[in-house]
C-alpha atoms as a PDB file:
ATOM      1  CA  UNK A   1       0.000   0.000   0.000  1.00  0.00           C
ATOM      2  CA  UNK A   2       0.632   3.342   0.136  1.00  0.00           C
ATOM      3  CA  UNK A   3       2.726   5.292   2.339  1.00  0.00           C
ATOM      4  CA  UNK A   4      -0.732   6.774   3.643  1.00  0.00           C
ATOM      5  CA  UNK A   5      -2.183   4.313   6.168  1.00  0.00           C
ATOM      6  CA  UNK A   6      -5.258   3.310   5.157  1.00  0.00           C
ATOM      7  CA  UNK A   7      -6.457   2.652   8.746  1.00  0.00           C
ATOM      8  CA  UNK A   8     -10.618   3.549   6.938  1.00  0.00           C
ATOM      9  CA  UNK A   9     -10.607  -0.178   5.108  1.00  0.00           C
ATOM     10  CA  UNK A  10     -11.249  -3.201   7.351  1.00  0.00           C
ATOM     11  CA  UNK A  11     -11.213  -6.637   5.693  1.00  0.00           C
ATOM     12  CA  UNK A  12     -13.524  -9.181   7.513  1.00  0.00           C
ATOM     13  CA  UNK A  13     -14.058 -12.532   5.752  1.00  0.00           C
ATOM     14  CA  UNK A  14     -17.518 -12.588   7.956  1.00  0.00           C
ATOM     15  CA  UNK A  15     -18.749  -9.372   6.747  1.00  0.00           C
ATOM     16  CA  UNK A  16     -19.695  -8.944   3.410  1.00  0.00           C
ATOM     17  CA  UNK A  17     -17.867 -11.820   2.491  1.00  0.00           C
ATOM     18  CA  UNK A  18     -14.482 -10.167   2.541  1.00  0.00           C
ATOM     19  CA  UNK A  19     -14.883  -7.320   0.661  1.00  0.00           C
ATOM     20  CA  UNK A  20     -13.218  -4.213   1.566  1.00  0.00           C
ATOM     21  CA  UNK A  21     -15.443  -1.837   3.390  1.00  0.00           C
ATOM     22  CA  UNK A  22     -15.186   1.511   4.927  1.00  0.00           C
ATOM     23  CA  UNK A  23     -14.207   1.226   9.085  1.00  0.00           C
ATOM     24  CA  UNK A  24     -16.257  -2.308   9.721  1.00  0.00           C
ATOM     25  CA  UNK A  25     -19.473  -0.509   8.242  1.00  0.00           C
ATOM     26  CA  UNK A  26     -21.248  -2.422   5.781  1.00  0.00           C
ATOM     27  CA  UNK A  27     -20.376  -0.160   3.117  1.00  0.00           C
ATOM     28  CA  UNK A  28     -18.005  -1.415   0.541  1.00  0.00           C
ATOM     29  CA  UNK A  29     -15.285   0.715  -0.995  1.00  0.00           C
ATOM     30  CA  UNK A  30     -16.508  -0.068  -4.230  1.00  0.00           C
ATOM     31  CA  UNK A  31     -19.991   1.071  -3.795  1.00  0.00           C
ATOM     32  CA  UNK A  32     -18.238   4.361  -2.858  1.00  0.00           C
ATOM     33  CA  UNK A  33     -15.550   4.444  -5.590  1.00  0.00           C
ATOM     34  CA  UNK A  34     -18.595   3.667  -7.597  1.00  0.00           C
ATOM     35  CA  UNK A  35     -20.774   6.962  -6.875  1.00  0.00           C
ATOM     36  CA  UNK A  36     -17.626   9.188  -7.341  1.00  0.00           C
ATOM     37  CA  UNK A  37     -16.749   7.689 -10.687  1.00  0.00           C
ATOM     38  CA  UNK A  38     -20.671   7.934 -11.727  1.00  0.00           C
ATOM     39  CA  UNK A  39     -19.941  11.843 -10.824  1.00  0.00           C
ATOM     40  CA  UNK A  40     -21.837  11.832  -7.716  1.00  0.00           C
ATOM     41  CA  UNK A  41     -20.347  15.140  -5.554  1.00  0.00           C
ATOM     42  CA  UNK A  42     -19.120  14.287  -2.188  1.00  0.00           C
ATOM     43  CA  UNK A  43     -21.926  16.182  -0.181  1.00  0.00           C
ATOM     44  CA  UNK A  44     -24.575  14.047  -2.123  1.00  0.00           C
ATOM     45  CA  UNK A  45     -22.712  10.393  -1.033  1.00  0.00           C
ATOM     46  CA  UNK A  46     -22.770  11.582   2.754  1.00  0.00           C
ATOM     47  CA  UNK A  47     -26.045  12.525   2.688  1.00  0.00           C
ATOM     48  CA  UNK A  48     -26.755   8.935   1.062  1.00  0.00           C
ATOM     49  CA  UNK A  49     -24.670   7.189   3.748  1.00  0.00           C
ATOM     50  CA  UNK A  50     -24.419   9.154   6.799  1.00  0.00           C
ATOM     51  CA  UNK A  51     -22.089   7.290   8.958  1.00  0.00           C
ATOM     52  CA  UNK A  52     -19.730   8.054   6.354  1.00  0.00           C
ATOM     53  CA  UNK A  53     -16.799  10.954   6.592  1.00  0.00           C
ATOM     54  CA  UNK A  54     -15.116  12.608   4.104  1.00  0.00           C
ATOM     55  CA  UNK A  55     -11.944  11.002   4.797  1.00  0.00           C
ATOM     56  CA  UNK A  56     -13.788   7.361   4.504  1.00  0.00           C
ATOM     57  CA  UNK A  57     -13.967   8.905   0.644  1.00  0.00           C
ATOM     58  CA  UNK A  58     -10.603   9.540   0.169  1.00  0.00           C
ATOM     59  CA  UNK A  59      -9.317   6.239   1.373  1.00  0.00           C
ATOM     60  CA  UNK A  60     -11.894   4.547  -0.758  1.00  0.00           C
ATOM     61  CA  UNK A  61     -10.203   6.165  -3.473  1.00  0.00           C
ATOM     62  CA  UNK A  62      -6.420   5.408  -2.301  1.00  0.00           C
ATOM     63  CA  UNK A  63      -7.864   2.162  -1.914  1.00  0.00           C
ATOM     64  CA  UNK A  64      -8.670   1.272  -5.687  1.00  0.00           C
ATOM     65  CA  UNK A  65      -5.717   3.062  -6.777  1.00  0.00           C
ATOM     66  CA  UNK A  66      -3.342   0.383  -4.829  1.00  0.00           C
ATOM     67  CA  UNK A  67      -5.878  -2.255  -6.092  1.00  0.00           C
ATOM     68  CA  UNK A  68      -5.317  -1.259  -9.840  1.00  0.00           C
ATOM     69  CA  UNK A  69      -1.281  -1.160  -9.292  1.00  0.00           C
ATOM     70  CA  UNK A  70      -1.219  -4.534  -8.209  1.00  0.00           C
ATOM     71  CA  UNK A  71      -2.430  -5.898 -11.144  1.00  0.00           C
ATOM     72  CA  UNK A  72      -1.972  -5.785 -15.319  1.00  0.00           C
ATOM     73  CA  UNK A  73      -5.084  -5.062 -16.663  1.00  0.00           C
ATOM     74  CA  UNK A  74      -5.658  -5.889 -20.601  1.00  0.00           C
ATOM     75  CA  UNK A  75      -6.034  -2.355 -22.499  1.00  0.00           C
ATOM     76  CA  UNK A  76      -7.464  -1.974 -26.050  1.00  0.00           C
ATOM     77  CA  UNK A  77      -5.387   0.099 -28.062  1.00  0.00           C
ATOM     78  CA  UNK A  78      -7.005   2.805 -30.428  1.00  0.00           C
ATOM     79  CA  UNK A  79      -6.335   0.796 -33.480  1.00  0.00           C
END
């Protein structure tokens, strides 16, 4: 990971069968990473999930961005 703890994800194989949530809620990173790549402002996502924090946002974010380094993802080329 990061320099940047990420001390906002918590990995539980009993909750939500191991998929990375935001601080042992039952809100998965992805659902978040989700809404902010569908263009959904910040202020609109806390109102939809109010026991999250802007900071649980920003990790969510960090999160995927480790997530995509680890791994080679095919790319079509323009051609």
């Amino acid at each position: 990971m990061t320099a940047q703890r990420l001390d906002r994800i918590t990995i539980t194989p009993e909750q939500m069968a191991g998929e990375p949530c935001l601080r042992s809620l039952r809100i998965p990173v992805a659902t978040v990473v989700g809404m902010v790549a569908d263009g959904m402002p910040e202020s609109q996502i806390l109102a939809a999930y109010p026991d999250l924090e802007a900071e649980d946002i920003r990790q969510a974010l960090m999160f995927a961005a480790e997530a995509v380094r680890e791994r080679e993802l095919p790319l079509l080329s323009g051609t």
